[in-house]
N, C-alpha and C. Protein backbone atom coordinates (compact mmCIF):
# COMPACT_ATOMS: atom_id res chain seq x y z
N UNK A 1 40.75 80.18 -1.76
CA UNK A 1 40.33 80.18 -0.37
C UNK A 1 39.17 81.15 -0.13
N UNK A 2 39.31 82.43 -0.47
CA UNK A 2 38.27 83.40 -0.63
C UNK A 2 36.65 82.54 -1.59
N UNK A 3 36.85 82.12 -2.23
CA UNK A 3 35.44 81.48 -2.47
C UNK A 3 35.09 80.09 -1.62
N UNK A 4 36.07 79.66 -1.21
CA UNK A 4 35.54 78.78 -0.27
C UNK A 4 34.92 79.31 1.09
N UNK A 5 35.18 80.27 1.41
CA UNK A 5 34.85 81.08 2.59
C UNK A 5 33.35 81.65 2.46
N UNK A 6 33.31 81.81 1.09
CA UNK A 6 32.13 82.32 0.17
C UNK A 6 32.09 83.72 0.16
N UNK A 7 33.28 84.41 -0.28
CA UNK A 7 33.12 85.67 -0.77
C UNK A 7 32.80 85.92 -2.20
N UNK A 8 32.48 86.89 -2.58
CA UNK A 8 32.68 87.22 -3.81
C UNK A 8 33.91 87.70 -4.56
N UNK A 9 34.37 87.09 -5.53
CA UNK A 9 35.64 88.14 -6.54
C UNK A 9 35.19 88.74 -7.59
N UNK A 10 36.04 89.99 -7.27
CA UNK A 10 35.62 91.38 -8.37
C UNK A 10 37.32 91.33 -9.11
N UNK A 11 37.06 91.60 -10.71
CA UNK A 11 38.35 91.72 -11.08
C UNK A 11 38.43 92.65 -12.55
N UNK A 12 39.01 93.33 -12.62
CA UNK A 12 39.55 93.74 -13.87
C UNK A 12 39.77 92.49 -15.23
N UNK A 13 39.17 93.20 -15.98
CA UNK A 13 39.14 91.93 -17.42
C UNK A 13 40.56 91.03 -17.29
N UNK A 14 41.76 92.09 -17.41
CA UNK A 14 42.91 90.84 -17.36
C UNK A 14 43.23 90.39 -16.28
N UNK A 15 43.25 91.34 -15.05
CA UNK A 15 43.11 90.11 -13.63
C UNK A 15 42.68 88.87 -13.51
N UNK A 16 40.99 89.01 -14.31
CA UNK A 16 40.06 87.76 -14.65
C UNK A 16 40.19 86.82 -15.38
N UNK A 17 40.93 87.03 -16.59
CA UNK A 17 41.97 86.51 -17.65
C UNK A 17 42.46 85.36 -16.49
N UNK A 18 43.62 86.05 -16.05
CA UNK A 18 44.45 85.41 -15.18
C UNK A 18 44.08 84.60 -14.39
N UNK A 19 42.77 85.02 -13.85
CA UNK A 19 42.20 84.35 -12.41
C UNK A 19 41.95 82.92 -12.97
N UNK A 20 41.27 83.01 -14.33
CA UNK A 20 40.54 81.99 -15.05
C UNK A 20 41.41 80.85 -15.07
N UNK A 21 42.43 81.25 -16.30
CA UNK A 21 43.68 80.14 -16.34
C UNK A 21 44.21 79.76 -15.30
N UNK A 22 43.97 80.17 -13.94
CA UNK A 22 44.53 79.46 -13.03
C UNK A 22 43.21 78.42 -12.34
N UNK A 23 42.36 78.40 -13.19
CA UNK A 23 41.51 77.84 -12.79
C UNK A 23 39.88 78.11 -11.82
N UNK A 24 40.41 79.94 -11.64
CA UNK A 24 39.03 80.50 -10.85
C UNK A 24 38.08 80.99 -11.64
N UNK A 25 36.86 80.44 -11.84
CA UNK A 25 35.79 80.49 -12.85
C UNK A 25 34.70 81.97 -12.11
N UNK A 26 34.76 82.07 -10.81
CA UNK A 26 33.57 82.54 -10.36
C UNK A 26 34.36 84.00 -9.97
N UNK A 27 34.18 84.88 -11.00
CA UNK A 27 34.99 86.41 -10.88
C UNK A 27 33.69 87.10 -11.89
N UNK A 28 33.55 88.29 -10.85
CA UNK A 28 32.66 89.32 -12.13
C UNK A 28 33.87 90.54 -12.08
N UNK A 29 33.14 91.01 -13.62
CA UNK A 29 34.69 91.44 -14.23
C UNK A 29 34.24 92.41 -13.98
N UNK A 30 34.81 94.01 -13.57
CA UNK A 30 34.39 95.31 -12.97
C UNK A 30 35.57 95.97 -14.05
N UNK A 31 34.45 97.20 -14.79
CA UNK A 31 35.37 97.77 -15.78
C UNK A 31 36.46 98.50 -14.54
N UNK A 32 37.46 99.23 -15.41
CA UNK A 32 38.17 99.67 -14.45
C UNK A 32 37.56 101.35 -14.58
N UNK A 33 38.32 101.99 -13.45
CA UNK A 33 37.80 103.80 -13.23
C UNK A 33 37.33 104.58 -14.23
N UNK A 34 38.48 104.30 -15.32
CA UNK A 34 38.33 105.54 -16.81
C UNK A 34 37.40 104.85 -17.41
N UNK A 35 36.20 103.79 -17.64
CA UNK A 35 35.69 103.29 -18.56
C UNK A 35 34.47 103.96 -17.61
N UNK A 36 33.62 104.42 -19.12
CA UNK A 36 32.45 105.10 -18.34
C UNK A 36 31.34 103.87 -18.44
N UNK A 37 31.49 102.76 -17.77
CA UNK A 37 30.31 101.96 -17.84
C UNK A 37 30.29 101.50 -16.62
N UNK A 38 29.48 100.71 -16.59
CA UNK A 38 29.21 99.90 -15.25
C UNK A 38 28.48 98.35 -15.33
N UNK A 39 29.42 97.63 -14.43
CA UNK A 39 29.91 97.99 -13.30
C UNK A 39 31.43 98.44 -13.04
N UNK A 40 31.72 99.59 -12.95
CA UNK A 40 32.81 100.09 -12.40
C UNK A 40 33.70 99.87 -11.14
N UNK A 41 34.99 99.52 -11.17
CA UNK A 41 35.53 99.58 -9.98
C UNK A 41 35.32 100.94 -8.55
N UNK A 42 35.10 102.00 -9.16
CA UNK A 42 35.39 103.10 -8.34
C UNK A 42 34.29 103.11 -7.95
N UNK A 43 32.94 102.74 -8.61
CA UNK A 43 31.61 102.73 -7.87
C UNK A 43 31.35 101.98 -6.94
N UNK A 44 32.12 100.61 -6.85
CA UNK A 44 31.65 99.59 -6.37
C UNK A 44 32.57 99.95 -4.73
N UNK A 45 33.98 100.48 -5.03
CA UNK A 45 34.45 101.33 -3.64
C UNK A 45 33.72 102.50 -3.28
N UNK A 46 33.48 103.32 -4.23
CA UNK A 46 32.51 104.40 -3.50
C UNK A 46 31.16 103.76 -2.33
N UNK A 47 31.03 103.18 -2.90
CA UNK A 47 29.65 102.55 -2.31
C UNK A 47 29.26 101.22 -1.83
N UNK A 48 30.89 101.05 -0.90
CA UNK A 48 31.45 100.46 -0.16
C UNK A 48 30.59 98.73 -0.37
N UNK A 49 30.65 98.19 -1.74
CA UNK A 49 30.64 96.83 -1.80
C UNK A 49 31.84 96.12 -1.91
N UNK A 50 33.08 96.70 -1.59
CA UNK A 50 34.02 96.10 -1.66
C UNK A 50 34.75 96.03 0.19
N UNK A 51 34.93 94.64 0.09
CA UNK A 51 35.46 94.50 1.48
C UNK A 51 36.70 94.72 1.65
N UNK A 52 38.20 94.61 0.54
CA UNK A 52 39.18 94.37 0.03
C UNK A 52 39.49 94.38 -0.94
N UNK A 53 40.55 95.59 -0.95
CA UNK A 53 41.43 95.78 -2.67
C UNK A 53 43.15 95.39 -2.40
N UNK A 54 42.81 93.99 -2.82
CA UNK A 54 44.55 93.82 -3.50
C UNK A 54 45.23 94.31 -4.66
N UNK A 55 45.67 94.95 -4.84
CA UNK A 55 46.40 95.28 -5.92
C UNK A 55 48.40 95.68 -5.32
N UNK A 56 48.73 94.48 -6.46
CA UNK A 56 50.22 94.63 -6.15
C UNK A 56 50.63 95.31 -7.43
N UNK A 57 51.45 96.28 -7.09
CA UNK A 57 52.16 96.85 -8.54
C UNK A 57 53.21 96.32 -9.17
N UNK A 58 53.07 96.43 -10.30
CA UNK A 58 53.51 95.66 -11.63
C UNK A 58 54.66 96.49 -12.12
N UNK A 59 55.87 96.24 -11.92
CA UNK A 59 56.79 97.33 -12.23
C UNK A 59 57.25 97.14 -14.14
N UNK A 60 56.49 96.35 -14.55
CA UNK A 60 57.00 95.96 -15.95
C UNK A 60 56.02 96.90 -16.63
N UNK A 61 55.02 96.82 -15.98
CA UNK A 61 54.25 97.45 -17.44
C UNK A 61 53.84 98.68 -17.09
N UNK A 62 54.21 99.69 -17.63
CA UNK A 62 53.80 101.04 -17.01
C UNK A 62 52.58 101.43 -17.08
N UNK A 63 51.67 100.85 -18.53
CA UNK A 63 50.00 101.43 -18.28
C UNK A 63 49.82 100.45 -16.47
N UNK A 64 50.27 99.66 -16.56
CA UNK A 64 49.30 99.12 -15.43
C UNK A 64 49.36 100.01 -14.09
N UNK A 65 50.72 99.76 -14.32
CA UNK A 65 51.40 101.56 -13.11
C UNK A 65 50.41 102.13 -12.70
N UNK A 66 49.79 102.97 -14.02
CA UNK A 66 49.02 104.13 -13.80
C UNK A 66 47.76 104.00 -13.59
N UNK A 67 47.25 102.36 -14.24
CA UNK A 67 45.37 102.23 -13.73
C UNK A 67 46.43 101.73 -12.61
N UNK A 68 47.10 100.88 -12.10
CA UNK A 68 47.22 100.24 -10.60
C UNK A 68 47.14 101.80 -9.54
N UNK A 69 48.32 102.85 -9.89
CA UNK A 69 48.15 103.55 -8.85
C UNK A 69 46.53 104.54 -8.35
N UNK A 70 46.05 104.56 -9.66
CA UNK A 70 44.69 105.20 -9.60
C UNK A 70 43.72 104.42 -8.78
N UNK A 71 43.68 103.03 -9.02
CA UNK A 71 42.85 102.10 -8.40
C UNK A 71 43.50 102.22 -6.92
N UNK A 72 44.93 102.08 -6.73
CA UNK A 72 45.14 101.96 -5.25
C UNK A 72 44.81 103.52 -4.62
N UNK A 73 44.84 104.80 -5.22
CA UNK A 73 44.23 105.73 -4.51
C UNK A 73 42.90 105.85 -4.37
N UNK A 74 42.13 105.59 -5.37
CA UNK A 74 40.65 104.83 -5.07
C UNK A 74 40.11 104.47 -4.34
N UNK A 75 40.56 103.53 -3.75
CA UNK A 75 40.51 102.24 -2.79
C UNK A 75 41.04 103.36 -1.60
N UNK A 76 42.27 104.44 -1.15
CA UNK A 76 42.26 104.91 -0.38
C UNK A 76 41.49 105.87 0.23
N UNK A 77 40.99 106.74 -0.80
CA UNK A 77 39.92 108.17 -0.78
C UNK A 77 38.42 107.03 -0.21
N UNK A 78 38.61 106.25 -0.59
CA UNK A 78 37.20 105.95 -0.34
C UNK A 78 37.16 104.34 0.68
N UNK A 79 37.99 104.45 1.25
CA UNK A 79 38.41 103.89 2.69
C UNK A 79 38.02 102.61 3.16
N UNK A 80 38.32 101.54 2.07
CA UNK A 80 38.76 100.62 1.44
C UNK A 80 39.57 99.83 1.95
N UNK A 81 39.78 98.50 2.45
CA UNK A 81 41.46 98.43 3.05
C UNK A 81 41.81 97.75 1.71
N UNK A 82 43.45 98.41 1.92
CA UNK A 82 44.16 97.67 0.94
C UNK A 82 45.66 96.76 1.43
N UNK A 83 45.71 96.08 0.11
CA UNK A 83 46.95 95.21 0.24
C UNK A 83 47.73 95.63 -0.78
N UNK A 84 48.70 95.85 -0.83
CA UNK A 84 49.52 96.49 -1.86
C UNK A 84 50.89 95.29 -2.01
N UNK A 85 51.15 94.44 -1.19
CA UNK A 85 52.38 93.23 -1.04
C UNK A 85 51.79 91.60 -1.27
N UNK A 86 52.75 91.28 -2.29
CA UNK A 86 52.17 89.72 -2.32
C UNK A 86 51.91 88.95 -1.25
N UNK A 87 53.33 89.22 -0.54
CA UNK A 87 53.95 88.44 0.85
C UNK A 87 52.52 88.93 1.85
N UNK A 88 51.96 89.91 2.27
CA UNK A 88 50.86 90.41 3.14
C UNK A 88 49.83 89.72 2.53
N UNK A 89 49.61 89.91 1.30
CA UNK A 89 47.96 89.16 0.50
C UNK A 89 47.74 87.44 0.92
N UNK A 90 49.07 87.12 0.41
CA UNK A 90 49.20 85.73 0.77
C UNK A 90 48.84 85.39 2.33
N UNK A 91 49.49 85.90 2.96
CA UNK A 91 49.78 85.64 4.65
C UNK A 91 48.75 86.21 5.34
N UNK A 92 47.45 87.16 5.09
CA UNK A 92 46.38 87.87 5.18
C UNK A 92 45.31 86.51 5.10
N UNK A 93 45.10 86.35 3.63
CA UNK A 93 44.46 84.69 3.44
C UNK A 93 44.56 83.41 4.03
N UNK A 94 45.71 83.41 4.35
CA UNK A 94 45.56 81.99 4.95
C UNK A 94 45.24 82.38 6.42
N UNK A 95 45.63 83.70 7.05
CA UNK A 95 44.66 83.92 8.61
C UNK A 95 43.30 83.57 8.27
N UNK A 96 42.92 84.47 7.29
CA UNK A 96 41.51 84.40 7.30
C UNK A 96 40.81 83.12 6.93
N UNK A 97 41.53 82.34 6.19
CA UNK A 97 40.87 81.18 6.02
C UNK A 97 41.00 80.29 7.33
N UNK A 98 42.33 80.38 7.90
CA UNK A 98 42.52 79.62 9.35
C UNK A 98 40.93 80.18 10.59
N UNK A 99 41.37 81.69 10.80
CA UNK A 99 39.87 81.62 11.29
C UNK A 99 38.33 80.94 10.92
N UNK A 100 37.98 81.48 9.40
CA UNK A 100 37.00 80.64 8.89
C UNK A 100 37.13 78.96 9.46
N UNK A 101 37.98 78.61 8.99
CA UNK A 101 38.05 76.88 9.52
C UNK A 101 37.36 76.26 10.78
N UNK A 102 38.91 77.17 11.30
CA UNK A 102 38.30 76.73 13.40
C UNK A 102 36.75 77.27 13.08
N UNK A 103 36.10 78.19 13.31
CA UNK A 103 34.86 78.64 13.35
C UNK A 103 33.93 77.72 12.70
N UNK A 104 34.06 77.76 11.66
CA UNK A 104 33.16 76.19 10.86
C UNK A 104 33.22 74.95 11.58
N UNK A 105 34.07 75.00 12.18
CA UNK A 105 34.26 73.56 12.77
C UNK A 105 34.09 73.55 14.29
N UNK A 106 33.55 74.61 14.71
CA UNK A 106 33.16 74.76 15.66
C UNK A 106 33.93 74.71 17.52
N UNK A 107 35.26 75.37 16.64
CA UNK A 107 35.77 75.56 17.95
C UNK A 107 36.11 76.88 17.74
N UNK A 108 36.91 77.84 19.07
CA UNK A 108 36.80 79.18 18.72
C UNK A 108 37.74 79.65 18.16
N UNK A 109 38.18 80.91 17.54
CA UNK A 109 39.28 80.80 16.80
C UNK A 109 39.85 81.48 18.07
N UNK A 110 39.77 82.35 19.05
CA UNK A 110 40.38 82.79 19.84
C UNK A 110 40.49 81.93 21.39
N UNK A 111 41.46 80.97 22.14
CA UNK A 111 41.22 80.22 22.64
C UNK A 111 41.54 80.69 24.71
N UNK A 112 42.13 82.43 24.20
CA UNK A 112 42.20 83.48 25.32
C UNK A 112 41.50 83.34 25.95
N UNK A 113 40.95 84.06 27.19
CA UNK A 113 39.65 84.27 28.11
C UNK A 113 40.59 86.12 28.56
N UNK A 114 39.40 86.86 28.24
CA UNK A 114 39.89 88.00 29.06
C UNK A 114 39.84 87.82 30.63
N UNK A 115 40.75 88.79 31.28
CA UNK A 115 41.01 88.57 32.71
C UNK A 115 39.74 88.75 33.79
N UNK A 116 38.61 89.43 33.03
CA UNK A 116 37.62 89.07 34.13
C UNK A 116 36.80 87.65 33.95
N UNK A 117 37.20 87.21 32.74
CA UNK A 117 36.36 85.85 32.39
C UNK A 117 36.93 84.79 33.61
N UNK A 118 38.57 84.78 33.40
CA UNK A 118 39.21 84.15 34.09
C UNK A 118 39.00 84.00 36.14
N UNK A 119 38.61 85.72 36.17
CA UNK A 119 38.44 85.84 37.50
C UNK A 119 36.97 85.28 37.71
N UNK A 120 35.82 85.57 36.71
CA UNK A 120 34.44 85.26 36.86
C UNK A 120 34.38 83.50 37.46
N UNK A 121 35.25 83.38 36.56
CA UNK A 121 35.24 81.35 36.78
C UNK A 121 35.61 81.16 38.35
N UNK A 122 36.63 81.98 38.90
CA UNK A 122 36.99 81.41 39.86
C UNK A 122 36.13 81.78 40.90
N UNK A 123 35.20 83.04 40.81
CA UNK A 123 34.83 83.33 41.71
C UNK A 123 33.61 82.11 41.99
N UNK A 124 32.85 81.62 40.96
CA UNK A 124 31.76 80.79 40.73
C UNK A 124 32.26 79.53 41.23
N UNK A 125 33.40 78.91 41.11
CA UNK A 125 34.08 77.65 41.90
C UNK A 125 34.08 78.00 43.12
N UNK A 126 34.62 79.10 43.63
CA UNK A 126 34.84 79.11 45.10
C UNK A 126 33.60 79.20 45.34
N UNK A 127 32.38 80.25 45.04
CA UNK A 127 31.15 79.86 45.47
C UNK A 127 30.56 78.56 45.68
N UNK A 128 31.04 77.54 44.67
CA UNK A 128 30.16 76.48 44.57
C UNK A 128 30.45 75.64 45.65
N UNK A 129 31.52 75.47 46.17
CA UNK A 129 32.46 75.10 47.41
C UNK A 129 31.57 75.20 48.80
């Protein structure tokens, strides 16, 4: 959904692994923090090209533990929003793609009127009267 929207995905080599076999081709792979190369994850939050860090923790594998919790403080020090829950990542995406939609398709995604909009209208009817 995120590339249909036309974002970009940033991922860690085995994130990207993963992303792949499920069929997502269009991921640039961002070393992670401790690798002194680039492009780096922590640079790319420092210097706020990242719109969103999901990272759910992996209770099986403990290295991941420790790059996951580093990356999720990362992402906090440098003020980042994050998702840390499948159930939120999931349910986050499909808002955002629901907004994207309506909007593409050209109706609004918000279908409210604040209360002076509401009063503006009426005053302009009774004028027109």
């Amino acid at each position: 959904m995120y590339i249909e929207m036309g974002f970009n995905l940033f991922a860690t080599k085995n994130t990207a692994e993963v992303m792949s076999q499920g069929g997502i081709e269009n991921v640039t792979v961002l070393y992670k923090h401790h690798v002194n190369r680039e492009p780096n994850i922590r640079t790319y939050m420092t210097q706020g090209k990242l719109d969103l860090v999901i990272n759910v923790p992996d209770s099986m594998d403990s290295q991941a533990l420790t790059d996951g919790f580093e990356l999720r403080r990362a992402a906090v020090d440098s003020g980042c929003p994050l998702i840390v829950d499948i159930k939120q990542a999931i349910l986050t995406t499909v808002a955002l793609h629901r907004k994207w939609s309506r909007e593409k398709s050209g109706k609004p995604f918000w279908s409210l009127l604040s209360w002076q909009e509401y009063t503006e209208q009426r005053d302009v009817v009774a004028a027109e009267r």
